[in-house]
Protein backbone atom coordinates (compact mmCIF):
# COMPACT_ATOMS: atom_id res chain seq x y z
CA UNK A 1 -20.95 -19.35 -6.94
CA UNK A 2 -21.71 -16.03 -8.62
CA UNK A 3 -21.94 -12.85 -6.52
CA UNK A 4 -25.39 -11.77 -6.70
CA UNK A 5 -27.69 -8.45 -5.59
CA UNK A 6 -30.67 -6.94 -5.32
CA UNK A 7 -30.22 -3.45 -6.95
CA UNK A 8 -33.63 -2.37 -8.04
CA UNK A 9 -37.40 -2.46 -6.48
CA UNK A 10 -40.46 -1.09 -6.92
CA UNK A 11 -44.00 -1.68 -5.52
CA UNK A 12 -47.86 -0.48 -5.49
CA UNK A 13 -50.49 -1.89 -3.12
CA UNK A 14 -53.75 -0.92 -2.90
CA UNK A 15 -57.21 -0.88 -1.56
CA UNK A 16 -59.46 0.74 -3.84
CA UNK A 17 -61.10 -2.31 -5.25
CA UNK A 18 -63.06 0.60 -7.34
CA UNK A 19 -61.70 0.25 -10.99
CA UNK A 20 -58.55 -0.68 -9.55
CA UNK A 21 -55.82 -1.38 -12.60
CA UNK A 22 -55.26 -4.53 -14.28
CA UNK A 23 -52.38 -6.23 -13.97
CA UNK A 24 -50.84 -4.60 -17.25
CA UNK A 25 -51.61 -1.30 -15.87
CA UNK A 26 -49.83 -2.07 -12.34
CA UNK A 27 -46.31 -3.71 -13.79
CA UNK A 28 -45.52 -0.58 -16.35
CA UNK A 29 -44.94 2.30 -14.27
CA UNK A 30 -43.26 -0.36 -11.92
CA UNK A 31 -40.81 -1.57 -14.52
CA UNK A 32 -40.57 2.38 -15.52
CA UNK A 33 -39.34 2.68 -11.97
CA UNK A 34 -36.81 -0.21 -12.01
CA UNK A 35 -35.32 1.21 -15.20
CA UNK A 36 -35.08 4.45 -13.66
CA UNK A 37 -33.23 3.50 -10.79
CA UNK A 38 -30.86 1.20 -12.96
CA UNK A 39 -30.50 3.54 -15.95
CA UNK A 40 -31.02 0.31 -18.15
CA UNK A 41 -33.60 -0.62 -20.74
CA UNK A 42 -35.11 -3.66 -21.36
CA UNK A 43 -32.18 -4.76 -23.39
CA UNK A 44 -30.40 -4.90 -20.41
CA UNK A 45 -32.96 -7.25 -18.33
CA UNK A 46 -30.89 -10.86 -19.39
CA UNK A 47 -33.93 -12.70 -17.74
CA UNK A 48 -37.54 -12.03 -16.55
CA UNK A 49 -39.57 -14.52 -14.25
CA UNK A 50 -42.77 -13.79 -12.61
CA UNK A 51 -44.85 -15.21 -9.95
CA UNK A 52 -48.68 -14.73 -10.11
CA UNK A 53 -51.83 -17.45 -9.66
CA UNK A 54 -54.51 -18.37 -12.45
CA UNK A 55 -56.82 -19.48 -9.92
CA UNK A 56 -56.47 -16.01 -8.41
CA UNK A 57 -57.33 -14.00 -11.58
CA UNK A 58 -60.30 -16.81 -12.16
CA UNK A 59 -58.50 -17.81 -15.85
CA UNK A 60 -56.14 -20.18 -17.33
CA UNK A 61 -52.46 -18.67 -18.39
CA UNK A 62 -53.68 -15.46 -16.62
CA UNK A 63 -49.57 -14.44 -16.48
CA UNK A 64 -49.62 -13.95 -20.48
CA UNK A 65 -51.63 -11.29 -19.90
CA UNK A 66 -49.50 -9.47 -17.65
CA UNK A 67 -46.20 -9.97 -20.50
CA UNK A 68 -47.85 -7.21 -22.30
CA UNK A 69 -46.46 -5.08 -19.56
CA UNK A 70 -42.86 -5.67 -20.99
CA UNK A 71 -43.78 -5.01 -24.35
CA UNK A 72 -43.40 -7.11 -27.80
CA UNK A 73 -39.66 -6.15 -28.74
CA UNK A 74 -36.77 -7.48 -28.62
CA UNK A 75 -38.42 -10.49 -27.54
CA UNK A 76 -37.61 -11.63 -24.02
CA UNK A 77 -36.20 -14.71 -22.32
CA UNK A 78 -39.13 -15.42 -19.60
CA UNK A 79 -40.44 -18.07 -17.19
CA UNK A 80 -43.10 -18.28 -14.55
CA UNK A 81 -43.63 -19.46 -10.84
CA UNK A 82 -47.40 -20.12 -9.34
CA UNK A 83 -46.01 -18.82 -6.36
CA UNK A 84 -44.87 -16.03 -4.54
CA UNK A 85 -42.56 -13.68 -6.84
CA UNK A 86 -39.97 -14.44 -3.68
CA UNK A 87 -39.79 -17.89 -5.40
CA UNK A 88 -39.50 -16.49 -8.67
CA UNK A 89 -36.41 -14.46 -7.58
CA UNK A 90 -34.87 -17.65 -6.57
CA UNK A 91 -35.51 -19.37 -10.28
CA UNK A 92 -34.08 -15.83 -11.97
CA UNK A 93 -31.22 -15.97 -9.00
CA UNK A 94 -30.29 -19.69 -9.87
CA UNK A 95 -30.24 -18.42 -13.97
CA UNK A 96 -27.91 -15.98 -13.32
CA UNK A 97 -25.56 -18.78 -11.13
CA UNK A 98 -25.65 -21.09 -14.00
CA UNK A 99 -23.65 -18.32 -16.02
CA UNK A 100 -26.36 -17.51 -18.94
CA UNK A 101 -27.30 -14.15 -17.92
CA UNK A 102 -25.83 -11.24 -15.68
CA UNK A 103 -29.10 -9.63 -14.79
CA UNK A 104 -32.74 -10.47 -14.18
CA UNK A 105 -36.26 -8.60 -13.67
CA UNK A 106 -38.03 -10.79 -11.00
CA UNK A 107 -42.10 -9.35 -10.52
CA UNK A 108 -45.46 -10.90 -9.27
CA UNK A 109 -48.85 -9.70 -9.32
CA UNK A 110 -51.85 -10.48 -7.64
CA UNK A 111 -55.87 -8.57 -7.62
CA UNK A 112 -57.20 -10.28 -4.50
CA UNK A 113 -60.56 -8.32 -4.59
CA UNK A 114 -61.45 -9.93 -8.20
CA UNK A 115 -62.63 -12.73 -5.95
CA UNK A 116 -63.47 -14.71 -2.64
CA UNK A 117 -59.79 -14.63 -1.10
CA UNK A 118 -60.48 -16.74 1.72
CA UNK A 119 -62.09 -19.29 0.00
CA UNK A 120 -59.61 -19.83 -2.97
CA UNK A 121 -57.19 -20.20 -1.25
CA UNK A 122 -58.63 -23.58 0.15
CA UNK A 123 -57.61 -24.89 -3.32
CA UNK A 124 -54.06 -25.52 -2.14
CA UNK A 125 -55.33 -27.74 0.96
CA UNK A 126 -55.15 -31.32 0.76
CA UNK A 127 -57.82 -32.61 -2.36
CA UNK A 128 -59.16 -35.34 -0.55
CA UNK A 129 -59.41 -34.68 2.92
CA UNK A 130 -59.29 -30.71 3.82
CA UNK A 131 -60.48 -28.80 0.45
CA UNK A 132 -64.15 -30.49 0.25
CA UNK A 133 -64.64 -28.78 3.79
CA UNK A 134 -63.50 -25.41 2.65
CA UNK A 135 -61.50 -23.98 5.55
CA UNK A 136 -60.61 -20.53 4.58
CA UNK A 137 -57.00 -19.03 5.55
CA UNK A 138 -58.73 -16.81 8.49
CA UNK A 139 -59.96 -19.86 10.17
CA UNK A 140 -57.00 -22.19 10.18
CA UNK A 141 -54.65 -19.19 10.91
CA UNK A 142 -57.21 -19.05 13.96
CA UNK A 143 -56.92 -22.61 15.01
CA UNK A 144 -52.90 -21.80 14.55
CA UNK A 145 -53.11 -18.93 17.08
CA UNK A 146 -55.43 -21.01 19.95
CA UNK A 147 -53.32 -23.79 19.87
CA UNK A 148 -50.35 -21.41 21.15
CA UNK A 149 -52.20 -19.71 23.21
CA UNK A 150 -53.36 -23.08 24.54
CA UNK A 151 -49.91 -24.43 25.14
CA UNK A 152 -48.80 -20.81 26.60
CA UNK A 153 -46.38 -19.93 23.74
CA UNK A 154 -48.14 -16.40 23.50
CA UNK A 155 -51.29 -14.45 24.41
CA UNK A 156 -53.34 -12.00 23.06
CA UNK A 157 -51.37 -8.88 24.08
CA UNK A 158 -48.45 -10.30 22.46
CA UNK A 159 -50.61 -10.54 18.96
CA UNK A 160 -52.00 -6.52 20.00
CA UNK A 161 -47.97 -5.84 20.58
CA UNK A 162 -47.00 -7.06 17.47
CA UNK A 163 -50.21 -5.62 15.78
CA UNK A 164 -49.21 -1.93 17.29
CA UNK A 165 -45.66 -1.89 16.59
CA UNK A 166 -46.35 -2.77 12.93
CA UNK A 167 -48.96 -0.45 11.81
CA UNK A 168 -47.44 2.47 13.91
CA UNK A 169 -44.31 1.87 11.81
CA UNK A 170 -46.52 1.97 8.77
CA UNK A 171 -47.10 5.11 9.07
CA UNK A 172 -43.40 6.28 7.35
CA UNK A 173 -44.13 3.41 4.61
CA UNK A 174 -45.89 5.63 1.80
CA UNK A 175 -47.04 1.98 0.38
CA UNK A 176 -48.99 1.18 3.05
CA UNK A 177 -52.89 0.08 2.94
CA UNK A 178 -53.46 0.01 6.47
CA UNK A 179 -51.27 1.95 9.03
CA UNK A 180 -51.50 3.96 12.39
CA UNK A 181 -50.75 1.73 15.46
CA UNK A 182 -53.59 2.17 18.57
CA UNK A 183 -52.74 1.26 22.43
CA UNK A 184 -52.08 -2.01 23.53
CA UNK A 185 -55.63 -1.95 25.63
CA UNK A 186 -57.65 -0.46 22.29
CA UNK A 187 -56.86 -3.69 19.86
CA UNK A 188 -57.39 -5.87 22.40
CA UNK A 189 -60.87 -4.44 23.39
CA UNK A 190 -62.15 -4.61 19.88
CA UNK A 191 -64.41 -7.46 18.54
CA UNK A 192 -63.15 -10.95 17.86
CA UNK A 193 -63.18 -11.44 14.07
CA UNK A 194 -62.51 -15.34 14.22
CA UNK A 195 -61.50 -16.51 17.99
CA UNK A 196 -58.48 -15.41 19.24
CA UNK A 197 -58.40 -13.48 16.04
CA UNK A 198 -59.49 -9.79 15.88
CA UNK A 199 -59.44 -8.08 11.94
CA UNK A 200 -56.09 -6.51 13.01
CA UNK A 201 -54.30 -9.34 13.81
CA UNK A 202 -54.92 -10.59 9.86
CA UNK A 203 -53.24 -9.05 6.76
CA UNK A 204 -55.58 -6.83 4.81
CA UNK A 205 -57.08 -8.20 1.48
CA UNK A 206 -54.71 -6.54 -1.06
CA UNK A 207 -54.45 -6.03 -4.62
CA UNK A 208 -50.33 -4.80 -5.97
CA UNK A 209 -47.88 -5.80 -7.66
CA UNK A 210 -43.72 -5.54 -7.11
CA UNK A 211 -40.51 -5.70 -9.25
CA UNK A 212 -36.90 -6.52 -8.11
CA UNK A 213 -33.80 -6.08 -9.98
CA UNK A 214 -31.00 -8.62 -9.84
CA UNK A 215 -27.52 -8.18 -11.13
CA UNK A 216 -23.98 -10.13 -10.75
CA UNK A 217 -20.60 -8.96 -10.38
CA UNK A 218 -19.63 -5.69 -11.67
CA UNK A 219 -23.14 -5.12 -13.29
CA UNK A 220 -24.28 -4.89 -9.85
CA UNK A 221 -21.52 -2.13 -8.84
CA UNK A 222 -22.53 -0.75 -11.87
CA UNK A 223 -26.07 0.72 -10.46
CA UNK A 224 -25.40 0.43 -7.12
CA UNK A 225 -22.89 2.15 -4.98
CA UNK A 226 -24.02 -0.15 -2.06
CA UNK A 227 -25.50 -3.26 -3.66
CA UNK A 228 -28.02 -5.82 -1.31
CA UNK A 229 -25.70 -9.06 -2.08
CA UNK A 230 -27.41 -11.89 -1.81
CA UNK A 231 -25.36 -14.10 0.60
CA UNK A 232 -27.78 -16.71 1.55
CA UNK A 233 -31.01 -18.17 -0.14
CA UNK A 234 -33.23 -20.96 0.53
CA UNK A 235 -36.41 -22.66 0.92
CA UNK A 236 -38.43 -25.34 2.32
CA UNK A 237 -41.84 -26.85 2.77
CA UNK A 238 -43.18 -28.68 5.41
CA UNK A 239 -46.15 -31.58 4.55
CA UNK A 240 -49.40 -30.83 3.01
CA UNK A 241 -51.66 -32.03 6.08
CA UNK A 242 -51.85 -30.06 8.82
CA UNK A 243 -52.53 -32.98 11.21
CA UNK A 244 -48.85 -34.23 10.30
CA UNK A 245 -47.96 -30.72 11.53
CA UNK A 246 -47.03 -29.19 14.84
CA UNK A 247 -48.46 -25.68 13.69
CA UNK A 248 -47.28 -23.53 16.76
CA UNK A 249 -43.49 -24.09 15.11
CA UNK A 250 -42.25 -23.59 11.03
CA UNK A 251 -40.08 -26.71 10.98
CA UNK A 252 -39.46 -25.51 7.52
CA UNK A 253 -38.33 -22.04 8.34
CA UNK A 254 -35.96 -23.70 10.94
CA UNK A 255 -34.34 -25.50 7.77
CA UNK A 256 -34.32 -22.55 5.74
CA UNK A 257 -32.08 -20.62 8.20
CA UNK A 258 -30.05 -23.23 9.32
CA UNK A 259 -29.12 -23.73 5.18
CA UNK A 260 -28.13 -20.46 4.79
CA UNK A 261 -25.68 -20.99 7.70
CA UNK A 262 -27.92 -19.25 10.67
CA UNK A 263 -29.07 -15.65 11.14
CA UNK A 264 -26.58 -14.59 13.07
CA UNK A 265 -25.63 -10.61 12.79
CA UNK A 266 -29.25 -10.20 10.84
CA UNK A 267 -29.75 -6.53 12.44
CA UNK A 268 -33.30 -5.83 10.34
CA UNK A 269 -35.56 -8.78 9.41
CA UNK A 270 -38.41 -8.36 7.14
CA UNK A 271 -40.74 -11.11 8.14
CA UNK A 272 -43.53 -12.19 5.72
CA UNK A 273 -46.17 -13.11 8.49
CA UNK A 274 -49.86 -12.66 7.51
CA UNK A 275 -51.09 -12.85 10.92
CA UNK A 276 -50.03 -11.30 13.98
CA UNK A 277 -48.85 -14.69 16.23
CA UNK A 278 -46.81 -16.00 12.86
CA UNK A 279 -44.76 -13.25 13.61
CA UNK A 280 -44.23 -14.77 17.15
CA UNK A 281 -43.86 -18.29 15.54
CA UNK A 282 -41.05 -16.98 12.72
CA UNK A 283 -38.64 -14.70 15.46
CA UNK A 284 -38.72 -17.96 17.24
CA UNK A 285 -38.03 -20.38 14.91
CA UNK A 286 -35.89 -18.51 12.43
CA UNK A 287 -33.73 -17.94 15.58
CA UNK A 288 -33.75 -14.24 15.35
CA UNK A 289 -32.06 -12.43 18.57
CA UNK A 290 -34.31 -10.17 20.69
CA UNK A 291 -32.34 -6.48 19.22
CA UNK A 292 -32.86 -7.50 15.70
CA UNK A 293 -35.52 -5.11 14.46
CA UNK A 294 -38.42 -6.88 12.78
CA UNK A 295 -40.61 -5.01 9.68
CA UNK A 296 -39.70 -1.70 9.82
CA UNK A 297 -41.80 -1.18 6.68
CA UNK A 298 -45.20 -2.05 8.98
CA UNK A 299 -44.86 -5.94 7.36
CA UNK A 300 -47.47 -7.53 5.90
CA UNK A 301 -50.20 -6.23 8.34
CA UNK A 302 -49.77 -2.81 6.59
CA UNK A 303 -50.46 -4.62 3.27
CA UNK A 304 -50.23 -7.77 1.96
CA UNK A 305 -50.52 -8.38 -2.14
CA UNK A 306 -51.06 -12.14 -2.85
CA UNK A 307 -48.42 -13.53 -4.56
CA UNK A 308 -45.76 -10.36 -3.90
CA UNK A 309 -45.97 -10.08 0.05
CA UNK A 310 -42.97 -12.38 0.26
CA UNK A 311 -40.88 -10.36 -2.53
CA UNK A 312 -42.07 -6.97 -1.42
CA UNK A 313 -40.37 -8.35 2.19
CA UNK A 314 -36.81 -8.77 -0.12
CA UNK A 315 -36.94 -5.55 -1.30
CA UNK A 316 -37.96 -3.69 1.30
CA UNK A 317 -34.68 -5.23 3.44
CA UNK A 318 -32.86 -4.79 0.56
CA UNK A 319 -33.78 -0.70 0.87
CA UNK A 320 -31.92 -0.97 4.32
CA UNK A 321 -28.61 -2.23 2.65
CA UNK A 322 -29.12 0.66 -0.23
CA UNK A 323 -29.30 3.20 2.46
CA UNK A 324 -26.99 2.27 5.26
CA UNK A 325 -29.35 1.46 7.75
CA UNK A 326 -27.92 -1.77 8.04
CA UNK A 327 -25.15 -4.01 6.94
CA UNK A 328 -27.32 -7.21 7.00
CA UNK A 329 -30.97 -8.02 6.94
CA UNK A 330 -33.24 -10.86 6.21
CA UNK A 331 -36.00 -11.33 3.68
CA UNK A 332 -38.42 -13.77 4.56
CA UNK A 333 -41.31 -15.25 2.45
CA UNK A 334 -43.88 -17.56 3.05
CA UNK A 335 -46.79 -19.39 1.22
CA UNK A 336 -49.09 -22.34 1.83
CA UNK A 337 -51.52 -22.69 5.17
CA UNK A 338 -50.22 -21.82 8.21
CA UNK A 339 -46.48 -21.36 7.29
CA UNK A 340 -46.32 -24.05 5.17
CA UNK A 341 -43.35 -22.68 3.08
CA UNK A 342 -41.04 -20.93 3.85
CA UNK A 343 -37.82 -19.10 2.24
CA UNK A 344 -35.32 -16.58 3.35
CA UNK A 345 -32.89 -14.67 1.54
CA UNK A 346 -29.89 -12.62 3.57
CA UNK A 347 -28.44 -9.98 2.29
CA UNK A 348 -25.80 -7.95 2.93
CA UNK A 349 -23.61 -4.66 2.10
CA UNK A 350 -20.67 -5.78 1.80
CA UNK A 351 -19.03 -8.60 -0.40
């Protein structure tokens, strides 16, 4: 196996729907970043791979669109994931292991106000059986959350703790859509929004886009003095109907870690939960001890871009490698209804 890092990131969310920028006009001054930090050009980027959705932007091979970003010449070697760009960084990460290139630009992209988020995203449910009833992500994230509570797995302060420690850590993340943590006894006197949920406890609707470097070997040391090695990556899905599910556990986050060997030593953990209990659900079942620190950055209930919150949680992690705060951390992405995928990627500072 190839040594492998993350040595470059960049990201924009946003919230002004208002004329916000296509998704051109988001990916050039984030690829202007990643070169920056690299001190490469794009005849340096081996490999590119994206991860975007057509029904998203409302149009068929939506992602071409978005290739004008990295220009017409030299033409490029690229590929495409209808996924979260976390998935994407695996495809570009398994290129580079096969020995064809050394480096790789991994991005996604995603304008959730161009339409009905909630209700598109019932077009990954089951055809037959769940889709024709249209049960938005809100709902069954709700039905997730009272069926712990139910069973006494967690409560409602423990979704307002997890709310408050997030957002008030927001507040240092200059990326942030939503930040500045209340008390304990404020979120949880606030409305309900869809029972036990309040708006808090769900990620905002997002529009962004993020980049990630990857390099191997001595192209990594290259650009980085401290390079994010990637030392385990995986993934793994658990079944399409949620009736075949026990939804207060991740089975398939469970078998992510355990592939990777375990968390064990993970001292930061970027988690890639869209609702306040998943968070509860994920430090459970990824078996994360009670010091590691989870989503310093405020996590996805600061701001959560469809189809980058996963990679935005690699690079962000990665950032603690860059700058010492830690010697190993976890990425974690996720995708599907009510955890239904899941995939983590540990990195760490030393090789």
């Amino acid at each position: 196996m190839r040594d492998v890092a993350v040595v470059g990131f960049a990201q924009r969310q946003l919230q002004d729907y208002d004329g916000s920028p296509q998704c051109a006009e988001l990916l050039v001054p984030l690829f202007a970043e990643c070169y920056e930090q690299t001190g490469w050009t794009k005849k340096d980027i081996g490999f590119w791979c994206s991860g975007s959705s057509d029904y998203l932007a409302g149009r068929s091979f939506s992602f071409v669109s978005a290739i004008d970003a990295i220009g017409v010449l030299p033409p490029v070697n690229e590929s495409h994931v209808e996924m979260d760009a976390a998935w994407a960084l695996y495809e570009a990460w398994l290129k580079i292991q096969t020995g064809e290139v050394d480096t790789a630009l991994v991005f996604g992209f995603g304008k959730a106000s161009a339409g009905v988020l909630r209700r598109t995203l019932a077009l990954q449910l089951d055809p037959y059986t769940l889709t024709p009833l249209w049960p938005d992500t809100v709902s069954i994230a709700a039905l997730q959350a009272r069926l712990g509570i139910d069973a006494g797995l967690w409560d409602e302060t423990a979704m307002a703790e997890v709310v408050n420690r997030s957002l008030s850590d927001a507040e240092k993340n200059e990326y942030a859509v939503r930040a500045g943590g209340s008390s304990v006894a404020d979120l949880l006197a606030r409305p309900m929004f869809a029972d036990p949920l309040r708006k808090h406890d769900a990620a905002p609707v997002t529009d962004g886009a993020a980049a990630i470097v990857l390099a191997a070997g001595d192209k990594a040391r290259e650009v980085r003095e401290r390079p994010a090695w990637i030392t385990g990556l995986s993934h793994f899905t658990d079944g399409l109907q949620l009736g075949t599910r026990e939804l207060t556990r991740s089975e398939s986050a469970s078998r992510a870690a355990a592939a990777v060997g375990g968390l064990d030593g993970v001292e930061i953990a970027e988690v890639h939960a869209p609702f306040s209990h998943q968070e509860l659900i994920l430090r459970r079942d990824l078996g994360l001890a009670d010091d590691v620190r989870i989503n310093p950055s405020g996590g996805p209930l600061a701001g959560n871009p469809m189809f980058t919150g996963g990679a935005i949680r690699i690079g962000e992690a990665a950032r603690r490698i860059w700058d010492g705060t830690a010697d190993k951390v976890l990425g974690h992405a996720t995708s599907g209804p009510a955890l239904q995928q899941n995939l983590v990627c540990v990195m760490e500072g030393t090789n």
